[in-house]
N, C-alpha and C. Protein backbone atom coordinates (compact mmCIF):
# COMPACT_ATOMS: atom_id res chain seq x y z
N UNK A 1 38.77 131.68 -5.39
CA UNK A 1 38.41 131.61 -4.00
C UNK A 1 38.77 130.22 -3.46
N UNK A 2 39.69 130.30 -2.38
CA UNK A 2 39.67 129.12 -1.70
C UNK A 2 38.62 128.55 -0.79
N UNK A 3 38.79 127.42 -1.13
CA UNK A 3 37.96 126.18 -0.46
C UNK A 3 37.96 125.16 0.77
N UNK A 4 37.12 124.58 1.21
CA UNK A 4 36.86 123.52 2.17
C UNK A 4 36.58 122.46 2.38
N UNK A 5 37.25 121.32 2.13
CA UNK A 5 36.60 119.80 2.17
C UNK A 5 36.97 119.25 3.24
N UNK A 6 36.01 118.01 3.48
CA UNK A 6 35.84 116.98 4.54
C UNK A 6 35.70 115.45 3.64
N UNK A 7 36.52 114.61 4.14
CA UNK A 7 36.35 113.57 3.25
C UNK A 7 36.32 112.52 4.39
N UNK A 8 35.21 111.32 4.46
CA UNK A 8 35.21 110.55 5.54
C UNK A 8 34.48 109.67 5.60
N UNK A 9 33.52 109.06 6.20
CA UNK A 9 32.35 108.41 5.96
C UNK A 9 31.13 109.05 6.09
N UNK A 10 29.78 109.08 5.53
CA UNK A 10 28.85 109.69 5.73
C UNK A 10 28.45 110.33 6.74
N UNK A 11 28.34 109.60 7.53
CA UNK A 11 27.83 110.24 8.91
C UNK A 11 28.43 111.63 9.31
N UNK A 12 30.09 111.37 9.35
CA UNK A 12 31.47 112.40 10.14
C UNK A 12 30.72 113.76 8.52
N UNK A 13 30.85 113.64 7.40
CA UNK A 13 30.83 114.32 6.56
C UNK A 13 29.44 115.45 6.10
N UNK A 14 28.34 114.70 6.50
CA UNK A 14 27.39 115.47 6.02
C UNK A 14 26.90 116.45 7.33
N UNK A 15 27.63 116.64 8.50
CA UNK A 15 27.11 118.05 9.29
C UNK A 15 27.91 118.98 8.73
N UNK A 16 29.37 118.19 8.08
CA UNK A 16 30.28 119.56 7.72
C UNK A 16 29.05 120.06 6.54
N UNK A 17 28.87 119.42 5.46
CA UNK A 17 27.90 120.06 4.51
C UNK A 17 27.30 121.02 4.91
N UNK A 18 26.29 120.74 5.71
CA UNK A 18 25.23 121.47 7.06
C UNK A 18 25.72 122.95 6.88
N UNK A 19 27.16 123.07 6.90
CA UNK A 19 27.71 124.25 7.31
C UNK A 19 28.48 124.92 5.96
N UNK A 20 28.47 124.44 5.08
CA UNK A 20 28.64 124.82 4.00
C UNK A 20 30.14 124.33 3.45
N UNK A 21 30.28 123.54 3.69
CA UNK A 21 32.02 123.02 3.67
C UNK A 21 31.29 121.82 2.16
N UNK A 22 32.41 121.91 1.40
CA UNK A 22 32.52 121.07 0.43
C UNK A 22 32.48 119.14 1.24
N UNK A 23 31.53 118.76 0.92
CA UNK A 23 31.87 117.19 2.02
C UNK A 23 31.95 115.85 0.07
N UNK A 24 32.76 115.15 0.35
CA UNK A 24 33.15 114.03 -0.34
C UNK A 24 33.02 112.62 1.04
N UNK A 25 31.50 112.38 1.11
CA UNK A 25 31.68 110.39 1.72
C UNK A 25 32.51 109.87 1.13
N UNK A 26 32.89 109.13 1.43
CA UNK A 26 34.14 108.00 0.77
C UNK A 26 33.51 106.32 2.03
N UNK A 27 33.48 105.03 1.29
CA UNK A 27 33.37 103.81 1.94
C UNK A 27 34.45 103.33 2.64
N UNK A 28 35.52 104.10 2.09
CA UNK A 28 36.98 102.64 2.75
C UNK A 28 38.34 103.98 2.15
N UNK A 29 39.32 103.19 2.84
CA UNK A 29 40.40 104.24 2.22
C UNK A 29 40.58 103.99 0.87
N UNK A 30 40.53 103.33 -0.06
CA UNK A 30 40.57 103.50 -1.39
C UNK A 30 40.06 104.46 -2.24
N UNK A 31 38.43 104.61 -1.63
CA UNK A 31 37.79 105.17 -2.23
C UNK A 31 38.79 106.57 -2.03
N UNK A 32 38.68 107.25 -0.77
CA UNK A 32 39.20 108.48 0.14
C UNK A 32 39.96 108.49 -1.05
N UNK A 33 41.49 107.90 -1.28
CA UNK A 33 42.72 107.93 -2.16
C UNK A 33 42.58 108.58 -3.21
N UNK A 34 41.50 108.51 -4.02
CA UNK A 34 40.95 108.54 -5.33
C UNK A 34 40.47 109.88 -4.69
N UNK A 35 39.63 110.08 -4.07
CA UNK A 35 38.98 111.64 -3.84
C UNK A 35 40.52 112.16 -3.31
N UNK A 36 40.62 111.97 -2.40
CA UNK A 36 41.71 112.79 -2.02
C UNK A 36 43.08 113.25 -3.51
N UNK A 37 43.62 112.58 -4.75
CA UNK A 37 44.01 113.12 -5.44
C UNK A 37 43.31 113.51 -6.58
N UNK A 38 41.93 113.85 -6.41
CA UNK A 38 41.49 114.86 -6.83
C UNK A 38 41.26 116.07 -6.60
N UNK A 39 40.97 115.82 -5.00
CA UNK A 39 41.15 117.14 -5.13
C UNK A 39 42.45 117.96 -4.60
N UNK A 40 43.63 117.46 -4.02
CA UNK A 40 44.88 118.10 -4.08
C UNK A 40 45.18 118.43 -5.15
N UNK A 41 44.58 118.17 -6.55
CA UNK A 41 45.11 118.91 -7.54
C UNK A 41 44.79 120.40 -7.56
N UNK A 42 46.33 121.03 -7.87
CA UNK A 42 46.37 122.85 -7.71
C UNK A 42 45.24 123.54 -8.21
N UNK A 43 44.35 123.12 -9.18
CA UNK A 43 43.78 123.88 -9.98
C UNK A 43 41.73 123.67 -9.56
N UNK A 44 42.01 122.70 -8.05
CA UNK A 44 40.69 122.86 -7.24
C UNK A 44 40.56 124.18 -6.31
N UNK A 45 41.82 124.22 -5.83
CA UNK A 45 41.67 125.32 -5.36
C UNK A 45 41.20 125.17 -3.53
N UNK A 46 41.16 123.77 -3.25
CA UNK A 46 41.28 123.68 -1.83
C UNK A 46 42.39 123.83 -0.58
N UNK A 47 41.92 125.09 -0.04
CA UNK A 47 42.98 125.51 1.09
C UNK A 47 42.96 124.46 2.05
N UNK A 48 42.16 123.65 2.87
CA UNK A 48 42.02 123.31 3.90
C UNK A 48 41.36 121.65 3.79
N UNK A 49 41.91 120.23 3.86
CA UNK A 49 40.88 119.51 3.64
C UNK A 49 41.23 118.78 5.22
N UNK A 50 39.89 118.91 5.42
CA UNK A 50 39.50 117.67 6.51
C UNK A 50 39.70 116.11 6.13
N UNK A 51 40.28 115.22 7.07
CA UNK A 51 39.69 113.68 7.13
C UNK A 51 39.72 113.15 7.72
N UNK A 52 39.22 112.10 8.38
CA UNK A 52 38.70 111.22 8.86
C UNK A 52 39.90 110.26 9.12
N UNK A 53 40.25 110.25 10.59
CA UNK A 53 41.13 109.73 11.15
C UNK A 53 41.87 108.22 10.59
N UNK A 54 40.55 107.70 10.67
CA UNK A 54 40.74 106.14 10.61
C UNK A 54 41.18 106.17 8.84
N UNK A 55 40.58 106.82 7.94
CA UNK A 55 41.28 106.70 7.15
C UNK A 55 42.44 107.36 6.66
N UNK A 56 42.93 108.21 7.46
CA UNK A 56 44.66 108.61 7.48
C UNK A 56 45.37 107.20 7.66
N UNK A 57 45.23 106.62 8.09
CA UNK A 57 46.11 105.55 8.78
C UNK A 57 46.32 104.48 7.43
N UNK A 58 45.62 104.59 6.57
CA UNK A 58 45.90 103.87 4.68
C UNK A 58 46.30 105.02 4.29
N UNK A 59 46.53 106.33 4.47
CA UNK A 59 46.83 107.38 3.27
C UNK A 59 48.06 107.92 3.34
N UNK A 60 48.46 107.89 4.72
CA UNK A 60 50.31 108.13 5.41
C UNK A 60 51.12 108.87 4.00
N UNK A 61 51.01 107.98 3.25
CA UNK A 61 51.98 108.52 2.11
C UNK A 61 51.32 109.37 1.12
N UNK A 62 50.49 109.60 1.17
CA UNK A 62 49.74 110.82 0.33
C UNK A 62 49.35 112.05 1.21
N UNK A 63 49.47 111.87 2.84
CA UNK A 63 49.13 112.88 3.53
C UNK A 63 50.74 113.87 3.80
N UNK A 64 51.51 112.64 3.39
CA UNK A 64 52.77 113.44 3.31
C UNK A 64 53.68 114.32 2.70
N UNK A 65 52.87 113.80 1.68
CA UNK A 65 53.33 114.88 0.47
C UNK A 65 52.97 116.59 0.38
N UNK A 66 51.70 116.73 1.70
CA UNK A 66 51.56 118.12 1.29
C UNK A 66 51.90 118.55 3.37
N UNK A 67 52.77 117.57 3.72
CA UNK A 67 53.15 118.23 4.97
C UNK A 67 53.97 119.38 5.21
N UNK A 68 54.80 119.56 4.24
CA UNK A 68 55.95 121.01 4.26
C UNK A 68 55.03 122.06 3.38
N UNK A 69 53.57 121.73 2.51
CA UNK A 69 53.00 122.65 1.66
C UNK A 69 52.08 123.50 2.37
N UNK A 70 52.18 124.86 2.27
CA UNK A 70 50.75 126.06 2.74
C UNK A 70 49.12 125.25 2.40
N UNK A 71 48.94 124.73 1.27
CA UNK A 71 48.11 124.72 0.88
C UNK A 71 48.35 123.17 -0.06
N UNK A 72 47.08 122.13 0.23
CA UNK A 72 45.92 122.56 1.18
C UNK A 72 46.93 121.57 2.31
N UNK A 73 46.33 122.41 3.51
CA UNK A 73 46.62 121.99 4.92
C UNK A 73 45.48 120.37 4.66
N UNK A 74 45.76 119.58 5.58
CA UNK A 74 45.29 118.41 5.37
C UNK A 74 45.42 118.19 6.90
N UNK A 75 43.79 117.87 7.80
CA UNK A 75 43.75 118.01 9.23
C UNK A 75 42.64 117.04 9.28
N UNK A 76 43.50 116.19 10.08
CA UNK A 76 42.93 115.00 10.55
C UNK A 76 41.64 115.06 11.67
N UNK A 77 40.67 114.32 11.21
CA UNK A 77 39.39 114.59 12.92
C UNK A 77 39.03 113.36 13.13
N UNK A 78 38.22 113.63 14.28
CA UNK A 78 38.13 112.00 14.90
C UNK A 78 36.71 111.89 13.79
N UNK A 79 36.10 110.23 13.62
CA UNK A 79 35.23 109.82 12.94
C UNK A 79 34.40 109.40 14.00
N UNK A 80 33.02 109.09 13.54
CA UNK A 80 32.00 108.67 14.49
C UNK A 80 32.91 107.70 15.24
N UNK A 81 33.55 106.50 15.17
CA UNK A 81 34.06 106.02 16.44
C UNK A 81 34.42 106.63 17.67
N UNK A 82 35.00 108.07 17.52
CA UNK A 82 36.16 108.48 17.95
C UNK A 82 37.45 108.84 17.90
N UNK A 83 37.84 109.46 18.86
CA UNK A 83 39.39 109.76 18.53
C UNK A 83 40.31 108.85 18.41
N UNK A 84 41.18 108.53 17.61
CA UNK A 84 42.91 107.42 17.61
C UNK A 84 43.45 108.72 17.89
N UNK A 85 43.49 109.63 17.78
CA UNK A 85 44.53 110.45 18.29
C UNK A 85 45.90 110.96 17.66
N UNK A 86 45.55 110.69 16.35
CA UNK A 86 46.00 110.82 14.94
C UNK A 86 46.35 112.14 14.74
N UNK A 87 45.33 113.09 14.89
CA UNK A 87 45.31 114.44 14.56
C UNK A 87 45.81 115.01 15.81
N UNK A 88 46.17 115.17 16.96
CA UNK A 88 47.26 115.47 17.98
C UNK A 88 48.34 115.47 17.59
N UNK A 89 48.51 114.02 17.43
CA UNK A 89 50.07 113.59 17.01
C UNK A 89 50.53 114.45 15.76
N UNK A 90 49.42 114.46 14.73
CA UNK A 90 50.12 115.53 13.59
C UNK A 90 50.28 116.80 13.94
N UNK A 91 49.37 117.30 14.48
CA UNK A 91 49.63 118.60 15.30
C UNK A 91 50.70 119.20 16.11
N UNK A 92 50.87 118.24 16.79
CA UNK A 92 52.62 118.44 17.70
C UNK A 92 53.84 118.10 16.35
N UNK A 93 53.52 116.86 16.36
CA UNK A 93 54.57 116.90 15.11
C UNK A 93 54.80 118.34 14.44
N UNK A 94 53.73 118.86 13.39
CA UNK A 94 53.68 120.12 13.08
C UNK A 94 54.39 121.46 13.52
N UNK A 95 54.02 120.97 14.91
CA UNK A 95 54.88 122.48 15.60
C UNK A 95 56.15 122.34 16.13
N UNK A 96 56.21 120.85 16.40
CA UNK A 96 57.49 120.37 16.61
C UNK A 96 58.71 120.99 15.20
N UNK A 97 58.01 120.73 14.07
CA UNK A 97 58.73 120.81 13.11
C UNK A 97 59.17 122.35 12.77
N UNK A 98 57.95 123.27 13.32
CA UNK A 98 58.06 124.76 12.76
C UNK A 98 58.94 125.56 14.22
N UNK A 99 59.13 124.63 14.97
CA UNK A 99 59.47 125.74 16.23
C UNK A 99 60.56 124.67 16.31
N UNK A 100 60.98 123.60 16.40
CA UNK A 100 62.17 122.74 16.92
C UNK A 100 62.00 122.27 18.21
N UNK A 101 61.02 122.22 18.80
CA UNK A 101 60.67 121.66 19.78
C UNK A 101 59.14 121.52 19.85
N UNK A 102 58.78 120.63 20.70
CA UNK A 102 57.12 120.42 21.03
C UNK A 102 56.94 121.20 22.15
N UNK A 103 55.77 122.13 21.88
CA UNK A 103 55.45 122.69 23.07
C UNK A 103 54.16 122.17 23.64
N UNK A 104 53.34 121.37 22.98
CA UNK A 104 52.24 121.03 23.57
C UNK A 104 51.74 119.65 24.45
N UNK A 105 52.68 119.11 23.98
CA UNK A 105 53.19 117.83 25.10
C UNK A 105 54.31 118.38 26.23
């Protein structure tokens, strides 16, 4: 059975819990790094992982590796600060890439 994680700072992470989503806090992007290639390994079985904007912006090169992959999708959200606007930009990018043009800008 596929799965659901949120990886981020406490706060952004424990309503996903709330709702039954697998949640991993992480302090800083290092920590995230370390969770995050744990659980992209094939044999967790996570379809879908959430994270936390601000720490995409240290992970660039590990979020890239599963950009052309089905699984797990890796979708950026805003953190208690707010939006950077991170997860838009991957989003268009995204469709930019599957359609050859942006349709949402």
């Amino acid at each position: 059975m596929l799965k659901i994680a949120v990886v981020g700072g406490h706060e952004t992470v424990m309503a996903f819990k709330a709702l039954g989503l697998d949640a991993f806090p992480v302090s800083d992007a290092a920590e995230a790094k370390k969770v995050l290639r744990s659980i992209t390994r094939e044999d967790e079985g996570y379809a879908i992982i959430y994270l936390e904007e601000n720490l995409a912006l240290s992970l660039k090169a590990e979020i890239d590796k599963f950009k052309d992959s089905p699984t797990p999708a890796i979708i950026l959200i805003p953190g208690r600060e707010g939006s950077l606007g991170l997860g838009l930009t991957a989003l268009n990018e995204a469709v930019e890439r599957a359609v050859g043009m942006s349709e949402l800008f």
